[in-house]
N, C-alpha and C. Protein backbone atom coordinates (compact mmCIF):
# COMPACT_ATOMS: atom_id res chain seq x y z
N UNK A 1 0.85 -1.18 0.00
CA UNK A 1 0.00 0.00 0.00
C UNK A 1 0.90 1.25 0.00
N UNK A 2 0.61 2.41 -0.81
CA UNK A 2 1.59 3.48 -0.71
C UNK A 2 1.08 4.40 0.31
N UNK A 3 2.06 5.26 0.61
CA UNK A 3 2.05 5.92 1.57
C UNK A 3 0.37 7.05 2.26
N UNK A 4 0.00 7.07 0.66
CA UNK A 4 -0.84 8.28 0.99
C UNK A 4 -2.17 7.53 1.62
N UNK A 5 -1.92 6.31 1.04
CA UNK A 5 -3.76 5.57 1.49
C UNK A 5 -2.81 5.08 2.64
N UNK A 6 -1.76 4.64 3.27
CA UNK A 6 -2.02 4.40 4.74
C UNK A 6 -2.35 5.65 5.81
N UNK A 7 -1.31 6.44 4.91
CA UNK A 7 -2.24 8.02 6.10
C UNK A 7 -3.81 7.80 6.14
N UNK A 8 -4.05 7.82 5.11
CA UNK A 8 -5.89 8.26 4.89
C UNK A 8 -5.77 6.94 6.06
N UNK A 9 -5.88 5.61 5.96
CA UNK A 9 -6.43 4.58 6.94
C UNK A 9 -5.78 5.04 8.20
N UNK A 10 -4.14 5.82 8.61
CA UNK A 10 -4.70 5.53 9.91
C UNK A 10 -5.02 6.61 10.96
N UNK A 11 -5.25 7.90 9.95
CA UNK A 11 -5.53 9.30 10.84
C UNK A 11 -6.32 8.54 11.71
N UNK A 12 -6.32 9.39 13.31
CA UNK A 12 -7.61 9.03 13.89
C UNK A 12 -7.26 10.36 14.79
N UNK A 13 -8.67 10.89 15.46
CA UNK A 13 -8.53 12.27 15.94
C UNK A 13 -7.76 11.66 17.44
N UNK A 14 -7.34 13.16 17.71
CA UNK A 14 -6.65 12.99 18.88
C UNK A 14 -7.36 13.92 20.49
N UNK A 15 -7.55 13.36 21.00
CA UNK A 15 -7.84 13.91 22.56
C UNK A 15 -7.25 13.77 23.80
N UNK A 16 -6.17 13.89 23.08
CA UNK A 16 -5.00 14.20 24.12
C UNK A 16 -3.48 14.77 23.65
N UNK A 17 -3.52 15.98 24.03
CA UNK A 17 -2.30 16.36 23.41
C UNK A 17 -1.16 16.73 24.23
N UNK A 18 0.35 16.46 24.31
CA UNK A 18 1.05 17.12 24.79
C UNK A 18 1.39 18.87 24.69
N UNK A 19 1.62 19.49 25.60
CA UNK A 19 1.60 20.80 25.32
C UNK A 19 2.77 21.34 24.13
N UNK A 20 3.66 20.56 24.11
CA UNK A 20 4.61 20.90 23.25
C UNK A 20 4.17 21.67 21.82
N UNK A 21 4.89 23.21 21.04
CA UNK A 21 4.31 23.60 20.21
C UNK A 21 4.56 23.13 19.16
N UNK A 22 4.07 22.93 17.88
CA UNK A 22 4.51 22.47 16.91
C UNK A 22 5.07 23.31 16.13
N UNK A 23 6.49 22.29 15.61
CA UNK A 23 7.18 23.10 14.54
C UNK A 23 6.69 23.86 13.84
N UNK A 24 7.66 24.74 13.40
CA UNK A 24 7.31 25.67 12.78
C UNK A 24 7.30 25.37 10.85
N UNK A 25 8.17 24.12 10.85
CA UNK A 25 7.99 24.21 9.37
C UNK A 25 7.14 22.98 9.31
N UNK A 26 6.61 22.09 10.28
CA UNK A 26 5.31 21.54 10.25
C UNK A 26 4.27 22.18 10.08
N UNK A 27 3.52 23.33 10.72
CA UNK A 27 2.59 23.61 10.80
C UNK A 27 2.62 24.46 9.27
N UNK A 28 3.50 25.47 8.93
CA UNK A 28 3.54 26.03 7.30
C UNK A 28 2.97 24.75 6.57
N UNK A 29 3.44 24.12 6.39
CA UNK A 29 3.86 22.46 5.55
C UNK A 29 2.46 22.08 5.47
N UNK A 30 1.98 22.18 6.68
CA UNK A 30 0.08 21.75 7.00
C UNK A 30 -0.38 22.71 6.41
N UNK A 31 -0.12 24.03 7.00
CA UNK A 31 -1.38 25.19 5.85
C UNK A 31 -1.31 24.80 4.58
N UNK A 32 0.04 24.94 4.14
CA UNK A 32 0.38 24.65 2.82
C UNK A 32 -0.85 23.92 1.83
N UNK A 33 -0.96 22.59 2.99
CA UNK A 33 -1.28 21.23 1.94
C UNK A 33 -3.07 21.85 2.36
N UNK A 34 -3.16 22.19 2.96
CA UNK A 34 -4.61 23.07 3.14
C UNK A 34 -4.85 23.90 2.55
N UNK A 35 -4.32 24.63 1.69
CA UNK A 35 -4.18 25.70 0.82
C UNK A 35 -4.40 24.86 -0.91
N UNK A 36 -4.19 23.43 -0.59
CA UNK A 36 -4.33 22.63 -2.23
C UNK A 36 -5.56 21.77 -2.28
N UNK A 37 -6.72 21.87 -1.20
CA UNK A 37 -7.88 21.47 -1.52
C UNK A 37 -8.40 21.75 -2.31
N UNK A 38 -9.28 20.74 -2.88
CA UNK A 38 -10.34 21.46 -4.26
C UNK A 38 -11.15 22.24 -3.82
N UNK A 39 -11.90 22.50 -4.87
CA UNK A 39 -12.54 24.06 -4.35
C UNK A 39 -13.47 24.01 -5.48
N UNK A 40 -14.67 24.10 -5.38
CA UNK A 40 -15.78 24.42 -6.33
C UNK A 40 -15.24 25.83 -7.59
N UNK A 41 -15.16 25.27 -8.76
CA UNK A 41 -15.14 26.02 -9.73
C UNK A 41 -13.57 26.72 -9.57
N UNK A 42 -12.76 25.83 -8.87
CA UNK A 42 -11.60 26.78 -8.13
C UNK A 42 -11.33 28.00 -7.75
N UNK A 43 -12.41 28.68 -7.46
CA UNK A 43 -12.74 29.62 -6.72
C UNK A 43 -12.25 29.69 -5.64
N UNK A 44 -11.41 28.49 -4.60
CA UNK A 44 -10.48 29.18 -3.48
C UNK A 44 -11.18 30.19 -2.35
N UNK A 45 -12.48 29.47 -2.09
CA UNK A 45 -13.11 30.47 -1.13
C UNK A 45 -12.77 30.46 0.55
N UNK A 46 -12.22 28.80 0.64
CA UNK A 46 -12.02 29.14 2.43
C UNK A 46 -10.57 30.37 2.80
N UNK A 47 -10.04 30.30 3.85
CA UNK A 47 -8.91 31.10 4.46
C UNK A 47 -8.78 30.28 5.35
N UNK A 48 -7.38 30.32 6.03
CA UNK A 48 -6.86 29.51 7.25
C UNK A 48 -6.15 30.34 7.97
N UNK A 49 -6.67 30.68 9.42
CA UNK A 49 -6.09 31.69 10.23
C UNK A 49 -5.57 30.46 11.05
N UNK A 50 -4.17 30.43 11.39
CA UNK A 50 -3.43 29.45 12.11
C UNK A 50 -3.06 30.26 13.94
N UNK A 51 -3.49 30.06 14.58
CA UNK A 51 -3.55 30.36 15.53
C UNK A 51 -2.20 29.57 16.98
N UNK A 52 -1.59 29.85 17.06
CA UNK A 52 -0.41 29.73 17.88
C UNK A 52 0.13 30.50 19.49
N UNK A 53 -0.88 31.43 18.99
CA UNK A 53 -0.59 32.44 20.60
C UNK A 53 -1.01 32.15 21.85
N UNK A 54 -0.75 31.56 22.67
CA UNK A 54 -1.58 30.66 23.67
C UNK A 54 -3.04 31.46 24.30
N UNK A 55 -2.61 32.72 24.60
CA UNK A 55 -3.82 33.97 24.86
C UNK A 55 -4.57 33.36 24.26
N UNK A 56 -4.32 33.74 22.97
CA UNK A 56 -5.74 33.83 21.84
C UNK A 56 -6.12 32.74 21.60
N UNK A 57 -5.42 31.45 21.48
CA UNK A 57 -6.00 30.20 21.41
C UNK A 57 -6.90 30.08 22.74
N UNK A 58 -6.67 30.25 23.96
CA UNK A 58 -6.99 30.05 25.02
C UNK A 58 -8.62 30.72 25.18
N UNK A 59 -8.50 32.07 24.61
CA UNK A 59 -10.16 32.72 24.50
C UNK A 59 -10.72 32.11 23.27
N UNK A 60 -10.54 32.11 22.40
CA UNK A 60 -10.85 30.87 21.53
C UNK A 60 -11.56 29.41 22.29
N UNK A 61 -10.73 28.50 22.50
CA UNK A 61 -11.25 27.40 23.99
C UNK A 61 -12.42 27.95 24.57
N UNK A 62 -12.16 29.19 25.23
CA UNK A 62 -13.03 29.31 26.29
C UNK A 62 -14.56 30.14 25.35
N UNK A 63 -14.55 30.32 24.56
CA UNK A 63 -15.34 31.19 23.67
C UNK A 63 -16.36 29.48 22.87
N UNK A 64 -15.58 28.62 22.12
CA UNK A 64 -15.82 27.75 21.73
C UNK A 64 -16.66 27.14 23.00
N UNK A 65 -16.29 27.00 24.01
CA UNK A 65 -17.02 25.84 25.11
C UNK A 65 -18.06 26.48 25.46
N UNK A 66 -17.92 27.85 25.97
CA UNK A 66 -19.48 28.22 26.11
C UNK A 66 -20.51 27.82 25.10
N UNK A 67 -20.04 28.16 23.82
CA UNK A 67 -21.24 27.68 22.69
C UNK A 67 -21.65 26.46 22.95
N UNK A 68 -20.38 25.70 23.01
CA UNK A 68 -20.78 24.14 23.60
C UNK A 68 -21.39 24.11 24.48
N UNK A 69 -21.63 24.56 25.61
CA UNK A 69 -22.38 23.90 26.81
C UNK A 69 -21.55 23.32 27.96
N UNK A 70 -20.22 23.18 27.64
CA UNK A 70 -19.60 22.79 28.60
C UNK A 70 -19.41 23.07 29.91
N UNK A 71 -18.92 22.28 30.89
CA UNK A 71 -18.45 22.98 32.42
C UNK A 71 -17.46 23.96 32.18
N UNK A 72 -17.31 25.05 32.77
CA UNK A 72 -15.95 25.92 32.74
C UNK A 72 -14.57 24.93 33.29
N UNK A 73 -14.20 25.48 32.43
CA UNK A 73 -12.24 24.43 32.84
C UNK A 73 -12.30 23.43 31.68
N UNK A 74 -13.24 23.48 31.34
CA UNK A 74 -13.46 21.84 30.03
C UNK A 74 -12.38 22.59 28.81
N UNK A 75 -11.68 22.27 28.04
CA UNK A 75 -11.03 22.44 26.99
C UNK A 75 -11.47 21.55 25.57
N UNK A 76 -12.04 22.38 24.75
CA UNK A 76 -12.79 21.71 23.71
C UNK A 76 -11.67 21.38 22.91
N UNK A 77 -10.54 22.15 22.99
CA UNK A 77 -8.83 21.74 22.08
C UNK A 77 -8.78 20.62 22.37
N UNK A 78 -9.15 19.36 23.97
CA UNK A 78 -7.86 19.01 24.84
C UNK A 78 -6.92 19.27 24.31
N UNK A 79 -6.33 20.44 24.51
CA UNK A 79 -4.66 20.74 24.99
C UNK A 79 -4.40 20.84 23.82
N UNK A 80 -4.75 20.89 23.09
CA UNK A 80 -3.54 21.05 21.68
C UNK A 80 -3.11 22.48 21.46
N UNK A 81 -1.96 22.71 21.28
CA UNK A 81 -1.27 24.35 21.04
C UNK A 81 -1.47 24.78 20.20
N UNK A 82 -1.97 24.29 19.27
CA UNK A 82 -2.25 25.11 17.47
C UNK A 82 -3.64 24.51 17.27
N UNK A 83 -4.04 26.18 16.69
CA UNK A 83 -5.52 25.71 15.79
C UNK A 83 -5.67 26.35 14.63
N UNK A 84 -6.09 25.68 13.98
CA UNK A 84 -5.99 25.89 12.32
C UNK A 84 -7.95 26.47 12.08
N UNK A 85 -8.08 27.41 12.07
CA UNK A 85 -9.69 28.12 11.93
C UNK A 85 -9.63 28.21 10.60
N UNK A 86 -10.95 27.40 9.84
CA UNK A 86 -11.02 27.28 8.63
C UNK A 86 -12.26 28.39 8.14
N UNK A 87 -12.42 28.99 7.54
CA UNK A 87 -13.62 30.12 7.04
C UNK A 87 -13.53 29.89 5.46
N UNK A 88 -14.68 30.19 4.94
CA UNK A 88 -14.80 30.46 3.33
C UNK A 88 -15.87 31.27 3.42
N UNK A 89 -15.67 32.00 2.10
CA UNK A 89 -16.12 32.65 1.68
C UNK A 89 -17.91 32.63 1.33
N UNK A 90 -18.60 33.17 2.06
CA UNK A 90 -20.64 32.98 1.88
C UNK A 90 -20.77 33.38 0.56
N UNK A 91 -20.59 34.42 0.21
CA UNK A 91 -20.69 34.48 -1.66
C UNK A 91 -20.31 33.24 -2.82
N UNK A 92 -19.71 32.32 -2.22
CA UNK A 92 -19.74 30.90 -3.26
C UNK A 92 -20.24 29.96 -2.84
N UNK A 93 -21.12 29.48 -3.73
CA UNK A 93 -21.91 28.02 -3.02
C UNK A 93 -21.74 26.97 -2.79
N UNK A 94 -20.23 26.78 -2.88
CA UNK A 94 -19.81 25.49 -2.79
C UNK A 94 -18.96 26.03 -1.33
N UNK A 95 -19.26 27.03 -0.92
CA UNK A 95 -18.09 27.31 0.48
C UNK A 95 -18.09 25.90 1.42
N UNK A 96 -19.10 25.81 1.91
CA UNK A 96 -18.52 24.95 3.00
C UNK A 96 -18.25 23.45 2.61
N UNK A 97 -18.38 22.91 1.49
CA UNK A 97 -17.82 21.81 0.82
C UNK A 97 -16.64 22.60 1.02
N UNK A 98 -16.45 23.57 0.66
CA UNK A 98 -14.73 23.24 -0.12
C UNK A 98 -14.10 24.60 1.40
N UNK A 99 -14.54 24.06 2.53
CA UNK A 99 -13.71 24.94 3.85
C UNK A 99 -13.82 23.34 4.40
N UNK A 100 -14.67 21.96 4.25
CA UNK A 100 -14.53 20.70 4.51
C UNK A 100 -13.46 19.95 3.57
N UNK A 101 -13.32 20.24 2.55
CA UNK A 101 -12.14 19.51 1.97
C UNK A 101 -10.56 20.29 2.46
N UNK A 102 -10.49 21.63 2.87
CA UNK A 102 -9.37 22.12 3.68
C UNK A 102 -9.24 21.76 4.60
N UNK A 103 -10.15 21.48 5.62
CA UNK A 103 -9.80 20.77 7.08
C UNK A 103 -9.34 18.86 7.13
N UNK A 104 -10.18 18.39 5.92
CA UNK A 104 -9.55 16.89 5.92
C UNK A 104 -7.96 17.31 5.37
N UNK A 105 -7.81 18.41 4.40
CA UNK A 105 -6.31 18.12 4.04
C UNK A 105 -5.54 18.70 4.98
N UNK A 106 -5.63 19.09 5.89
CA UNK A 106 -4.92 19.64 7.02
C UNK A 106 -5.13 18.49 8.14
N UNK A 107 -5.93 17.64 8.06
CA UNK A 107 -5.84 16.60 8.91
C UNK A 107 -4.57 15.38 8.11
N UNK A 108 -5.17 15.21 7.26
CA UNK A 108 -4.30 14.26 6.39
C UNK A 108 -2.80 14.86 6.55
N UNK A 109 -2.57 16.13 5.99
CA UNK A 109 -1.15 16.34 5.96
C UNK A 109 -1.01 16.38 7.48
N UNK A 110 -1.00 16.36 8.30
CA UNK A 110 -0.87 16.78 10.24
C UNK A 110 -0.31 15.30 10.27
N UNK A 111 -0.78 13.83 9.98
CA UNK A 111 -1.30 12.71 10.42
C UNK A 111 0.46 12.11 9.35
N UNK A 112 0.82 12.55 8.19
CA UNK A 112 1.82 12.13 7.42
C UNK A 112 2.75 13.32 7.75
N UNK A 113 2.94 13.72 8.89
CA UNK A 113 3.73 14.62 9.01
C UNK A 113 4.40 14.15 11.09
N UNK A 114 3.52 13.30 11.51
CA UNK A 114 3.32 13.14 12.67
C UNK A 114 2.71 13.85 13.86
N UNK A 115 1.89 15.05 13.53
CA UNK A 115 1.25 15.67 14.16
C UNK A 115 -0.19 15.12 14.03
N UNK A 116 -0.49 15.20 15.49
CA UNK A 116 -1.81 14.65 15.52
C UNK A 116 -3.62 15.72 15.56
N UNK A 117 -4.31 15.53 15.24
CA UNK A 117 -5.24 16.28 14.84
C UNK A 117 -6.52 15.68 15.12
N UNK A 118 -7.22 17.18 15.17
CA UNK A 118 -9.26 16.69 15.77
C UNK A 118 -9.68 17.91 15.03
N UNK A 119 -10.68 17.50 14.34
CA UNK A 119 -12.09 18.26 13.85
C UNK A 119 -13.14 18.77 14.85
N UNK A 120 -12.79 20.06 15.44
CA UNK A 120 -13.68 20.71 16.37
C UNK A 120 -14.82 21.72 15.87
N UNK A 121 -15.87 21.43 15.53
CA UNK A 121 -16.86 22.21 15.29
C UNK A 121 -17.43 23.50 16.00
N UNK A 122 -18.10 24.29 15.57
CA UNK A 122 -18.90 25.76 16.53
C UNK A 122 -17.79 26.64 15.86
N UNK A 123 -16.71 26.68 14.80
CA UNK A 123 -16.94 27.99 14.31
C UNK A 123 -17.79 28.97 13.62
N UNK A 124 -18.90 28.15 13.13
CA UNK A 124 -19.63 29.03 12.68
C UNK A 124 -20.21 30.28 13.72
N UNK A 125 -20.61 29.61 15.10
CA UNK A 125 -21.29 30.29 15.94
C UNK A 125 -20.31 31.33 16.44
N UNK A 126 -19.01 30.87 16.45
CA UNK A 126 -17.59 31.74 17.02
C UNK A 126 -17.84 33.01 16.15
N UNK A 127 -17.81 32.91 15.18
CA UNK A 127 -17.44 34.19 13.55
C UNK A 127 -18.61 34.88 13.61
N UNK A 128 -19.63 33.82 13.65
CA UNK A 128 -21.25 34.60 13.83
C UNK A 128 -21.23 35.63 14.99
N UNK A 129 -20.49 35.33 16.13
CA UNK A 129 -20.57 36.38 17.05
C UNK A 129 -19.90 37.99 17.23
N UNK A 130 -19.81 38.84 18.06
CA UNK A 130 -18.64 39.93 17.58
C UNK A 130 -17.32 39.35 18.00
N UNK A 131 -17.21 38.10 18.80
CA UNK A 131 -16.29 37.96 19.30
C UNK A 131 -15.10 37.61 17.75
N UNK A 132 -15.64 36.86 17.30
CA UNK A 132 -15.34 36.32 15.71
C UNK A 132 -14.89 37.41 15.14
N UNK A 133 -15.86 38.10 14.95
CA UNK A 133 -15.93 39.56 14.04
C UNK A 133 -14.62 40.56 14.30
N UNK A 134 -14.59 40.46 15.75
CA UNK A 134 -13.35 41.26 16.44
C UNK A 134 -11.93 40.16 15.49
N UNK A 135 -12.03 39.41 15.76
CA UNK A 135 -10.67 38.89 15.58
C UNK A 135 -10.69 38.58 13.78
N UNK A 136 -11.21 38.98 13.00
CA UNK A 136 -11.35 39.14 11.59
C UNK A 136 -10.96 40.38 11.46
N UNK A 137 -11.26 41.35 11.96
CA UNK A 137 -11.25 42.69 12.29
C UNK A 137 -9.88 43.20 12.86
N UNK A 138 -8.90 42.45 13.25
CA UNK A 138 -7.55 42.70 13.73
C UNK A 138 -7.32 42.03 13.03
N UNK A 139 -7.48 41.32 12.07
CA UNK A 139 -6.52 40.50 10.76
C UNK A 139 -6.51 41.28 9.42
N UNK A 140 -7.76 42.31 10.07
CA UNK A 140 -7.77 43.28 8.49
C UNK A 140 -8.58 42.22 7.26
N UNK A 141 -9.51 40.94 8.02
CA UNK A 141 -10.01 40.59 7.14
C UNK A 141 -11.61 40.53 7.18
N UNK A 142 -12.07 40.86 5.22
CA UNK A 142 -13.22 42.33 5.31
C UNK A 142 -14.02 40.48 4.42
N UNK A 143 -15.30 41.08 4.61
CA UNK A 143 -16.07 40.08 3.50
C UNK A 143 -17.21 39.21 4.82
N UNK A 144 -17.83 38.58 4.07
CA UNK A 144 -18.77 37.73 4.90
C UNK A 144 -18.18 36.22 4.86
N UNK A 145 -18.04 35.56 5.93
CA UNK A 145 -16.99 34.72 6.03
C UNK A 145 -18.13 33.56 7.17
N UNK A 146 -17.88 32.56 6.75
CA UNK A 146 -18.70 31.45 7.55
C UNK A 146 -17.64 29.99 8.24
N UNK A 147 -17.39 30.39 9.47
CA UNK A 147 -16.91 29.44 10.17
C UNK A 147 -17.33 27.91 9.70
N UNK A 148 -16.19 27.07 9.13
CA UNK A 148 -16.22 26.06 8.77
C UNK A 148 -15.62 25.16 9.59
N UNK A 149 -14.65 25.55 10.34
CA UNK A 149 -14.76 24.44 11.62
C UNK A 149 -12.83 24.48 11.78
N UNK A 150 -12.53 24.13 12.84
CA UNK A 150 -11.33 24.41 13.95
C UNK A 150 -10.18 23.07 13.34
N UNK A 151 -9.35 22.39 13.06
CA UNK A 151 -8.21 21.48 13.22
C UNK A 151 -7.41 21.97 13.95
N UNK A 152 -7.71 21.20 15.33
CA UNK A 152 -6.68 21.67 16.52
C UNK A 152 -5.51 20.48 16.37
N UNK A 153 -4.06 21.47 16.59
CA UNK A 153 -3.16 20.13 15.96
C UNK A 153 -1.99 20.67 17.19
N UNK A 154 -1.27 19.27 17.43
CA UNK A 154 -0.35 19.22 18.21
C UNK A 154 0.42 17.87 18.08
N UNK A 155 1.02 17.43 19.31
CA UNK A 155 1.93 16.16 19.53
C UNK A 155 0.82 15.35 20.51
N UNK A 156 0.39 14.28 20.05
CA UNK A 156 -0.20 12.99 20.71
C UNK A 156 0.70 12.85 22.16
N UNK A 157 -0.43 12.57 22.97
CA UNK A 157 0.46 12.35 24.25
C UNK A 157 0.54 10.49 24.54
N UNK A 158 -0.35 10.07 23.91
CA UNK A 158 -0.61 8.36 23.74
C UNK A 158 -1.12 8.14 22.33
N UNK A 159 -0.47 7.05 22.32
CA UNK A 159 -0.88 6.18 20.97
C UNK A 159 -2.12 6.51 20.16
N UNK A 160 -2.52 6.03 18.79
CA UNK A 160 -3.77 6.42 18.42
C UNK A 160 -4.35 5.08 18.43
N UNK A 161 -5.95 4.84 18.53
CA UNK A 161 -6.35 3.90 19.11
C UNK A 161 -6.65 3.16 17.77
N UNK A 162 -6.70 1.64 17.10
CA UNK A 162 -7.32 1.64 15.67
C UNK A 162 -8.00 1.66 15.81
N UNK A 163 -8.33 1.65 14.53
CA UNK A 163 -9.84 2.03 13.24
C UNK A 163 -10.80 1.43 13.95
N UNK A 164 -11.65 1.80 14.16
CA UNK A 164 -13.24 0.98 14.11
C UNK A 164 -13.50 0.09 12.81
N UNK A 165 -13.86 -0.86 12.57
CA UNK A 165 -14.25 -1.63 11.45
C UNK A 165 -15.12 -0.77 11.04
N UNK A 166 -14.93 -1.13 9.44
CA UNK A 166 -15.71 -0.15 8.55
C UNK A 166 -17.22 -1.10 8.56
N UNK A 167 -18.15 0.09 8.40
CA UNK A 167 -19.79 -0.95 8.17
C UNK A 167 -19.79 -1.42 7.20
N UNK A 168 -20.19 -3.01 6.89
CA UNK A 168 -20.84 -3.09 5.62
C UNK A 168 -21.01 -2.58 4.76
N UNK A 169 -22.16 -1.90 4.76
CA UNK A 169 -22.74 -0.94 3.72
C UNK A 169 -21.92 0.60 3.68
N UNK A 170 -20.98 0.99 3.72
CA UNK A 170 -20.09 1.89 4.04
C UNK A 170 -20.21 1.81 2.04
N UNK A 171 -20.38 1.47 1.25
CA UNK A 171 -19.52 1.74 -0.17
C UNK A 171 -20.93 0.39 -0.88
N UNK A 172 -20.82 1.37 -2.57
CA UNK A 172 -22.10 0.21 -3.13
C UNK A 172 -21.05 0.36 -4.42
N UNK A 173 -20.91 -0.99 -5.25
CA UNK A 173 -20.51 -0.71 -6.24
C UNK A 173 -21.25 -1.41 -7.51
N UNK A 174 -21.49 -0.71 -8.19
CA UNK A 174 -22.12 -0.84 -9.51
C UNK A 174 -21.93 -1.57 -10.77
């Protein structure tokens, strides 16, 4: 099997991260390969604000969990030092398909790179808020923009657990 279909088989999200930050020419390397998702009509509508500052990741966390519902102290990251905030563009209709094909390739490249990764949802509600708005707004970035969802990435603190068996009916072929 070559390399790229064992990544795809053995990403698995991570909920537990060591605090350690991730490289710096890892995490480029990840936007990067997040930056080569397809994209409806190649139109290129998501953006990837990579987030590294522990502050701001940290109100982030705590901004994200309220939406969630969580207890205070809960960390919707667990622990991971980098978050990769995916947005596209509301003026194309293929946005959130193609702000979902940036977050699998930022998972995929994280996973063949040895950084481990989780798909955290509620940016939409984050961006929807002023809190969102504020921090678009210190990036100097203008437009209507729809939270497509968080890849919080770091160093695994334990093993990844395998695959669940695939269902049956998972695939029909013709």
């Amino acid at each position: 099997m070559n390399e790229t279909l064992k990544v795809l088989e053995s990403r698995r999200s991570c909920r537990k991260f060591k605090p350690d930050a991730v490289k710096d020419e890892e995490l480029k390397a990840i936007v990067k390969a997040g930056t080569y998702a397809a994209t409806g009509m190649g139109k290129q509508s998501p953006i990837i604000i990579a987030v590294t500052d522990k502050k701001l990741r940290d109100e982030i966390a705590e901004e994200n969990r309220k939406i969630g519902g969580w207890p205070e102290g809960f960390d919707p990251f667990y622990g991971a030092p980098a978050i990769l905030i995916v947005l596209a563009d509301k003026a194309v209709p293929t946005h959130v398909y193609d702000g979902s094909l940036v977050i699998g390739n930022l998972m995929n490249a994280a996973e063949s790179l040895g950084v481990a990764s989780i798909w955290i949802h509620r940016a939409k509600e984050e961006f929807e808020s002023e809190f969102g708005k504020n921090i678009l707004k210190k990036l100097g970035i203008e437009g209507e923009y729809e939270g497509i969802g968080h890849c919080a990435l770091g160093y695994a603190e334990e093993p990844a657990k395998p695959a669940a068996p695939r269902k049956d009916n998972y695939a029909y072929f013709i």
